[in-house]
N, C-alpha and C. Protein backbone atom coordinates (compact mmCIF):
# COMPACT_ATOMS: atom_id res chain seq x y z
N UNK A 1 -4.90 171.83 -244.16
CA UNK A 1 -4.03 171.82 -243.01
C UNK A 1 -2.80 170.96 -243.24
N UNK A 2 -2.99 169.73 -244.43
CA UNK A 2 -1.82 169.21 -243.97
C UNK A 2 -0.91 169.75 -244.70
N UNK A 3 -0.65 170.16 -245.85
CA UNK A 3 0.09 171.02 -246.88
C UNK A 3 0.88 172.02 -245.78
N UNK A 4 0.20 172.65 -245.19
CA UNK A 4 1.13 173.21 -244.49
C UNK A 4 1.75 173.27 -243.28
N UNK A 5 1.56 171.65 -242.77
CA UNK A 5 2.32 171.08 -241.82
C UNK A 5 3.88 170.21 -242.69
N UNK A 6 3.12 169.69 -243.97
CA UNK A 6 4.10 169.39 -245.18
C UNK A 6 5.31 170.81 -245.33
N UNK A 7 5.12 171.75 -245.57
CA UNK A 7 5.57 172.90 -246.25
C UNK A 7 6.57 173.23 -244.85
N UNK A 8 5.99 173.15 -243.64
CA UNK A 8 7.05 173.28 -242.56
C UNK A 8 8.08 172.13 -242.05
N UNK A 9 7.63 171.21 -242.49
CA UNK A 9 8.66 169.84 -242.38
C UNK A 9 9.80 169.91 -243.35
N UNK A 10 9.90 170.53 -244.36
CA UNK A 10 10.18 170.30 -245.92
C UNK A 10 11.39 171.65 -245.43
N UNK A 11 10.76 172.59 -244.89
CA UNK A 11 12.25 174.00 -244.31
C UNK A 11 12.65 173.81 -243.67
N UNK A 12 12.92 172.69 -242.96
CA UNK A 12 13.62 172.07 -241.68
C UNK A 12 15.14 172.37 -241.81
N UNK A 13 15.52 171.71 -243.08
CA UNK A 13 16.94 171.31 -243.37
C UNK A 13 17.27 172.87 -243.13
N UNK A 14 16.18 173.82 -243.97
CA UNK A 14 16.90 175.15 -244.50
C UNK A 14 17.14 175.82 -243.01
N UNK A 15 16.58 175.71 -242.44
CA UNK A 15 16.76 176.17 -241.02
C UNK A 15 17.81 176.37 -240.13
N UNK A 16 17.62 174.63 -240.16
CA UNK A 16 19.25 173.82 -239.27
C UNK A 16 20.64 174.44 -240.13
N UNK A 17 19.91 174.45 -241.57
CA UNK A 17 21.63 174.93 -242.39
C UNK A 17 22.32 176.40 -242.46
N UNK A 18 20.83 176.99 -241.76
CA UNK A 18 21.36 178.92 -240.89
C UNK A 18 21.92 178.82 -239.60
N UNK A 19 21.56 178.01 -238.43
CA UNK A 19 22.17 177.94 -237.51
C UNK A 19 23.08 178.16 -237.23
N UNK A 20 23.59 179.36 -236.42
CA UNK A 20 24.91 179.50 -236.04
C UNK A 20 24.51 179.25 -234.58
N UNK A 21 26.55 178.97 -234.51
CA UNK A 21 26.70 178.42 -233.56
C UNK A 21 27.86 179.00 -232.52
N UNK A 22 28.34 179.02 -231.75
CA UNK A 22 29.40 179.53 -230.89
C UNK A 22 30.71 178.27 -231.57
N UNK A 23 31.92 179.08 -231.80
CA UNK A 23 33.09 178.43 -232.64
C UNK A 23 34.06 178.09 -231.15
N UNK A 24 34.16 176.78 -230.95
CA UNK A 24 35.58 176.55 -229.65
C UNK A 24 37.04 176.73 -230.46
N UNK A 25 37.74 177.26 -229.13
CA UNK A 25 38.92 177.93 -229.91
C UNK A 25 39.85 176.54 -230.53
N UNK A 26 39.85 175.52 -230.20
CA UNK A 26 40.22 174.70 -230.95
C UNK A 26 39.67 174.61 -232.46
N UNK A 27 38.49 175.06 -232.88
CA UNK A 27 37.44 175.19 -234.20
C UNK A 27 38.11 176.28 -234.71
N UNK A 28 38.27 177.28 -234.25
CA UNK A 28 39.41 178.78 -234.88
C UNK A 28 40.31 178.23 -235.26
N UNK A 29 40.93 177.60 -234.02
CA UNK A 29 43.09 177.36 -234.62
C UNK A 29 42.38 176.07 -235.54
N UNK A 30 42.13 175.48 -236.03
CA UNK A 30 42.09 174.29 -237.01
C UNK A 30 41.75 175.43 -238.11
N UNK A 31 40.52 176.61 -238.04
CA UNK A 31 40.04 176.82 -239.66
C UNK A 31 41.03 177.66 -239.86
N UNK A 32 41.68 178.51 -239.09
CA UNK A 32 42.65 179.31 -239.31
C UNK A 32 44.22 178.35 -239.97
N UNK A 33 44.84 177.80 -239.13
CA UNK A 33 45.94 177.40 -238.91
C UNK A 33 46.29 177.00 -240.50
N UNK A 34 47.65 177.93 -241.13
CA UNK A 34 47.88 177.19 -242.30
C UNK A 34 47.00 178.05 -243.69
N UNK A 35 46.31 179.36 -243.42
CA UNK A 35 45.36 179.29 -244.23
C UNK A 35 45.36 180.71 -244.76
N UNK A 36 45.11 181.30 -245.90
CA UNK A 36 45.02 182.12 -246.48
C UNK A 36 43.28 182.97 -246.40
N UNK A 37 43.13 184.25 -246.49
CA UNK A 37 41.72 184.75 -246.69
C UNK A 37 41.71 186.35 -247.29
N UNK A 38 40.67 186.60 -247.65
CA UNK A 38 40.55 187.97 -248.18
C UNK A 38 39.87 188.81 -246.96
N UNK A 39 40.39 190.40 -246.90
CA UNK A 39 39.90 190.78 -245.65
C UNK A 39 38.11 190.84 -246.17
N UNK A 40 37.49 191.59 -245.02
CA UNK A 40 36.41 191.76 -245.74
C UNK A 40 36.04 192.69 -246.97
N UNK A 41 37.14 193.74 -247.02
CA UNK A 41 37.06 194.80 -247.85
C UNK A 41 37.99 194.60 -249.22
N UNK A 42 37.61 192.77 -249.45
CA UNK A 42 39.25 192.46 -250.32
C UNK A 42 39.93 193.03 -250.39
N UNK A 43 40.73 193.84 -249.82
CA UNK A 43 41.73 194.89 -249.75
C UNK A 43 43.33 193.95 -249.97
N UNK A 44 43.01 192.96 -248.52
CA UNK A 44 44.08 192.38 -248.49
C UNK A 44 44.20 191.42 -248.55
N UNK A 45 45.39 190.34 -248.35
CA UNK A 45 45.15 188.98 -248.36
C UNK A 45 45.90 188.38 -246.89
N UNK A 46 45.40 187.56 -246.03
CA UNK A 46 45.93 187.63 -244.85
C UNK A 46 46.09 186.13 -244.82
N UNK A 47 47.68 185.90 -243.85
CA UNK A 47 47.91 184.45 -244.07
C UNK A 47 47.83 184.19 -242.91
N UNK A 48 47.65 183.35 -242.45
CA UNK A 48 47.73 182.65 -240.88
C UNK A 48 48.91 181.61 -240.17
N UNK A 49 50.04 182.01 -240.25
CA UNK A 49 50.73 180.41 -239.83
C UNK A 49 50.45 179.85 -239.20
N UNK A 50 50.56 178.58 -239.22
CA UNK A 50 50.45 177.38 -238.19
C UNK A 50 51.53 177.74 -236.83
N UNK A 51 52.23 178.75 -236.78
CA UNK A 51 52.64 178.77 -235.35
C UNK A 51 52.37 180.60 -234.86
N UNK A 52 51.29 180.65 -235.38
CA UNK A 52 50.76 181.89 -234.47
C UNK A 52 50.98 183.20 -234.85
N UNK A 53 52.26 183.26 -236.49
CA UNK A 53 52.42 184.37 -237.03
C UNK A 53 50.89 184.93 -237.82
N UNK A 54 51.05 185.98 -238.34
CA UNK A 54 50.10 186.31 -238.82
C UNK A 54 51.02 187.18 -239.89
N UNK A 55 50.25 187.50 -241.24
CA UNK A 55 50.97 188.49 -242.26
C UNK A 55 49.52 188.82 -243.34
N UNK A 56 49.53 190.28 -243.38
CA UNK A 56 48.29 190.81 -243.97
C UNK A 56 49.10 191.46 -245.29
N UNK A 57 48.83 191.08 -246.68
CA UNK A 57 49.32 191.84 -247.28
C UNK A 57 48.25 192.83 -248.56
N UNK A 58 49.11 194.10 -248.33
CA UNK A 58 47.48 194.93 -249.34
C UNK A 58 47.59 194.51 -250.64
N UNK A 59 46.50 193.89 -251.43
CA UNK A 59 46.97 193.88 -253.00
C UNK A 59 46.88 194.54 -253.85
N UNK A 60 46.90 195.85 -253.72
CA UNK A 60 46.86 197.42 -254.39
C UNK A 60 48.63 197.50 -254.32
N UNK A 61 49.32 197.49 -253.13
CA UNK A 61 50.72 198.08 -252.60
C UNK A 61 51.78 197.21 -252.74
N UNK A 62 51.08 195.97 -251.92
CA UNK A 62 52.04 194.98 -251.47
C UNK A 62 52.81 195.58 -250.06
N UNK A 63 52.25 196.12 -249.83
CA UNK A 63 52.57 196.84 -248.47
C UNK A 63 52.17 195.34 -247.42
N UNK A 64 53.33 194.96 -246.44
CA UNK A 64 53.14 194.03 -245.35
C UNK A 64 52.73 194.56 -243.70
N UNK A 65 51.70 193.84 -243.46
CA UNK A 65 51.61 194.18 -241.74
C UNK A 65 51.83 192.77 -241.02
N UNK A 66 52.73 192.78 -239.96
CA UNK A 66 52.76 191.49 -239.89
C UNK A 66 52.92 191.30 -238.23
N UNK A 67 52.75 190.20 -237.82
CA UNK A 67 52.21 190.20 -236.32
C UNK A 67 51.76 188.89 -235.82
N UNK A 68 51.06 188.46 -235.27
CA UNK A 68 50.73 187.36 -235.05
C UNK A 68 48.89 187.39 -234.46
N UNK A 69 48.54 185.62 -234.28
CA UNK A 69 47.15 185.70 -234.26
C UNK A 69 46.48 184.24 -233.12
N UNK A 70 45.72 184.19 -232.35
CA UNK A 70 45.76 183.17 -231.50
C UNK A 70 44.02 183.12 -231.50
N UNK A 71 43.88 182.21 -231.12
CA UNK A 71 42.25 181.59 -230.17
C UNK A 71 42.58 181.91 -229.07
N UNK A 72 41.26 182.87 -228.29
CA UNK A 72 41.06 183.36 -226.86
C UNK A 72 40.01 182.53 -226.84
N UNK A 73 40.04 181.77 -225.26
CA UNK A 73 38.67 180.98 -225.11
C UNK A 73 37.79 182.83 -224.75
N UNK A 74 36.32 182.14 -224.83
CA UNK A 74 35.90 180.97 -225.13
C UNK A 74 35.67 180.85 -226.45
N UNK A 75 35.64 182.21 -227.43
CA UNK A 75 35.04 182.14 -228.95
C UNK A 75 35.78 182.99 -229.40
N UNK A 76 36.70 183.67 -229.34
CA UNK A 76 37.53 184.45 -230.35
C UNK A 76 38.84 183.88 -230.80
N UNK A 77 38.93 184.77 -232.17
CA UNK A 77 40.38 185.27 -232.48
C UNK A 77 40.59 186.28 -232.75
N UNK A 78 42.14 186.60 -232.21
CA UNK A 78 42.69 187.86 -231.80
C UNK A 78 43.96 188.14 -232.83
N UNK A 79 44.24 188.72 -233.14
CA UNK A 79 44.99 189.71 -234.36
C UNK A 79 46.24 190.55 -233.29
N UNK A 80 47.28 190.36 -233.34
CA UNK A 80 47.77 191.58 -232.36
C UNK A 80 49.40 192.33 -233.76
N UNK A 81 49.56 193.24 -233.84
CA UNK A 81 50.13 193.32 -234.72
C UNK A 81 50.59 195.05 -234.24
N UNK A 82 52.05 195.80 -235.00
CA UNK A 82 52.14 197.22 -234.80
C UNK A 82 50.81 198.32 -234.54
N UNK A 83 49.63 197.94 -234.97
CA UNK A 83 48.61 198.84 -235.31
C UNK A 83 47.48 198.57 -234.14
N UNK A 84 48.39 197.39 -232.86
CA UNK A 84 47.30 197.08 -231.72
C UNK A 84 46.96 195.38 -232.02
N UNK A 85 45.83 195.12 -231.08
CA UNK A 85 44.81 194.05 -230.84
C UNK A 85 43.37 194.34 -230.75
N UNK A 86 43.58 193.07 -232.00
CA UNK A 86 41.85 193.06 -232.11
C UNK A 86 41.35 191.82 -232.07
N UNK A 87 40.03 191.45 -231.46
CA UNK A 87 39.61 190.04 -231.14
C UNK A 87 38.54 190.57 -231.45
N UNK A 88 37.96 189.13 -231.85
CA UNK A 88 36.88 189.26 -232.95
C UNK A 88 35.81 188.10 -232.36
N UNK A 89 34.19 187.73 -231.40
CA UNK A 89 33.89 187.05 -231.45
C UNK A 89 33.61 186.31 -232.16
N UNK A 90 33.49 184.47 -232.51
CA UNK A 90 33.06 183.80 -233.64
C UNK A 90 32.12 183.13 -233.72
N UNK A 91 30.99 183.04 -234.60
CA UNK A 91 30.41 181.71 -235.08
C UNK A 91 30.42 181.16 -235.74
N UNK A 92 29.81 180.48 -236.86
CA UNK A 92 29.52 179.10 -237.66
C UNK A 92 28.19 178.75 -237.96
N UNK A 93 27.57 178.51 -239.16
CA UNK A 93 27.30 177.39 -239.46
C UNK A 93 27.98 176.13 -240.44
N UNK A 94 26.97 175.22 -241.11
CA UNK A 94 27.83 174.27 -241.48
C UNK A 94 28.23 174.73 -242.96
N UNK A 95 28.36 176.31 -243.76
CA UNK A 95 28.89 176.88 -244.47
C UNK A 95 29.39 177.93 -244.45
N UNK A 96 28.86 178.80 -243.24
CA UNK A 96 29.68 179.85 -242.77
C UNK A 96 30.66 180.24 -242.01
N UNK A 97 31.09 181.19 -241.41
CA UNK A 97 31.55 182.00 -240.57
C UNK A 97 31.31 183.24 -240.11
N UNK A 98 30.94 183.72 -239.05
CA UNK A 98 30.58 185.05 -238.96
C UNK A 98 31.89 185.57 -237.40
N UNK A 99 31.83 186.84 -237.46
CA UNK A 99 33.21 187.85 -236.44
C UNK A 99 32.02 188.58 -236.56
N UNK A 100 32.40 189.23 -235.49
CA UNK A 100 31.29 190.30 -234.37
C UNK A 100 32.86 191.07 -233.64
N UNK A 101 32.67 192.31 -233.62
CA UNK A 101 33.72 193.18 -232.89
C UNK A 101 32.53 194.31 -232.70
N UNK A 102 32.31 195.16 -231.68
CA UNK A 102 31.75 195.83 -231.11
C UNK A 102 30.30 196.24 -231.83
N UNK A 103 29.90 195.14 -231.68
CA UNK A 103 28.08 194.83 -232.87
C UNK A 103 28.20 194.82 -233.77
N UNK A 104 29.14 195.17 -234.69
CA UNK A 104 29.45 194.92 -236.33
C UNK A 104 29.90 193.92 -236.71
N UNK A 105 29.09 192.67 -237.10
CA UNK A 105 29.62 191.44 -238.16
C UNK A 105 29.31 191.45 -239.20
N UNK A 106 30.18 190.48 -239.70
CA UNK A 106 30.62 190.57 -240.99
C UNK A 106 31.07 188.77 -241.23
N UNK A 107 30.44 188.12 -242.50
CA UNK A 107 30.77 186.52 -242.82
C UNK A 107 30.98 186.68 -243.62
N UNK A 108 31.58 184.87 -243.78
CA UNK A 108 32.32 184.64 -245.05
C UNK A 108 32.41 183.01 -245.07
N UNK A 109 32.45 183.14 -246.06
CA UNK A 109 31.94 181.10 -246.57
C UNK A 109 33.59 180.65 -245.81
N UNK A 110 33.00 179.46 -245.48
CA UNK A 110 34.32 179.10 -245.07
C UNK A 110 35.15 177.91 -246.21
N UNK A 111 34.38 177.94 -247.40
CA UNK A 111 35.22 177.81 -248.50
C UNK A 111 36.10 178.70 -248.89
N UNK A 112 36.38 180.05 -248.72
CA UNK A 112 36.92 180.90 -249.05
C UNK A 112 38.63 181.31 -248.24
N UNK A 113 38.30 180.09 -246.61
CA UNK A 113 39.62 180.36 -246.72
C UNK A 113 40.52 178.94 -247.38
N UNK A 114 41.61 179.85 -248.19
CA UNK A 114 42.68 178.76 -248.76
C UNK A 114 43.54 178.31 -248.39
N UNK A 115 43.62 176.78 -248.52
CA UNK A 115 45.06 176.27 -247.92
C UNK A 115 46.11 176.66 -248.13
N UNK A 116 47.06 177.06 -246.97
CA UNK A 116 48.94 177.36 -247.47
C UNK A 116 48.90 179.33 -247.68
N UNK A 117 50.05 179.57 -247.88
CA UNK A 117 49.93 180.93 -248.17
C UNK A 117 49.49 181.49 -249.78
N UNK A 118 48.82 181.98 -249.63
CA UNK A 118 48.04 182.17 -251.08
C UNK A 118 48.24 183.35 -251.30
N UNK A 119 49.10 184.42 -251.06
CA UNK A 119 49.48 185.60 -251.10
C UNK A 119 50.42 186.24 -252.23
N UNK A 120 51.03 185.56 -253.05
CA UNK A 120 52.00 185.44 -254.52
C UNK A 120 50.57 185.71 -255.28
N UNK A 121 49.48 184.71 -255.10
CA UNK A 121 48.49 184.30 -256.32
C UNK A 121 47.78 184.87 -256.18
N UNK A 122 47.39 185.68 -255.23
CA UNK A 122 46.33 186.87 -255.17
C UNK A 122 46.88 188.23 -255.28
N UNK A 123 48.00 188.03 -255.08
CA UNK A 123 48.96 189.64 -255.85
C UNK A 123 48.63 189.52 -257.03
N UNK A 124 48.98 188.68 -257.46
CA UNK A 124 49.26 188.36 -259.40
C UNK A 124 47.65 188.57 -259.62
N UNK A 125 46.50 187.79 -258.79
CA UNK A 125 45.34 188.30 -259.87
C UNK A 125 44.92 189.39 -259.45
N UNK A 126 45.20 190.19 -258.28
CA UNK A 126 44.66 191.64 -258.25
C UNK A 126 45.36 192.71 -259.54
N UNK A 127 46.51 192.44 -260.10
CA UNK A 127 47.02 192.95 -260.79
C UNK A 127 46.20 193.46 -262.32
């Protein structure tokens, strides 16, 4: 018996370190703000400015979509650009990120987004 009161004490951490969580839109505009990412379909590379622009660029084309992007309380961010608006609910844990849009999510380490516009350097290595 005690081995496997041991064995459940011991997955604790692993547990707490799946936890997601509901993201406050102040938690969006900080991971966003300033930051570079790959869509989910690496297709593109999407930058975020720090004042609300937004710019998606394909790295096949170099084709630009560009538009802007905000925190909706209580847990999204929203994308609004020529092609419409899209808001995306968010969570977290203390390595992820996960977006939910009409039951379909989709994560991504939140090492993965990069500081500054990273969009020159991900042209050049899709090449």
């Amino acid at each position: 018996m005690k081995m496997k009161y041991l064995i459940a004490v011991l997955a604790l951490p692993f547990v707490s370190a799946c936890t997601m969580e509901t993201m406050t839109t102040n938690q969006i505009t900080e991971l966003y703000s300033d930051t570079t990412s790959l869509s989910g379909n690496k297709a593109n590379a999407n930058y975020y400015y720090a004042d609300g622009r937004y710019k998606s660029t394909n790295l096949e084309t170099g084709d630009v979509t560009r538009g802007t992007w905000y925190a909706k309380d209580p847990d999204e961010i929203c994308i609004s650009s020529n092609k419409g608006e899209s808001c995306f609910g968010m969570t977290k844990s203390d390595t992820m990120v996960t977006f939910e849009r009409n039951g379909n999510k989709s994560s991504r380490k939140i090492s993965e987004f990069l500081d500054g516009d990273q969009t020159a350097e991900l042209l050049k290595a899709a090449k």
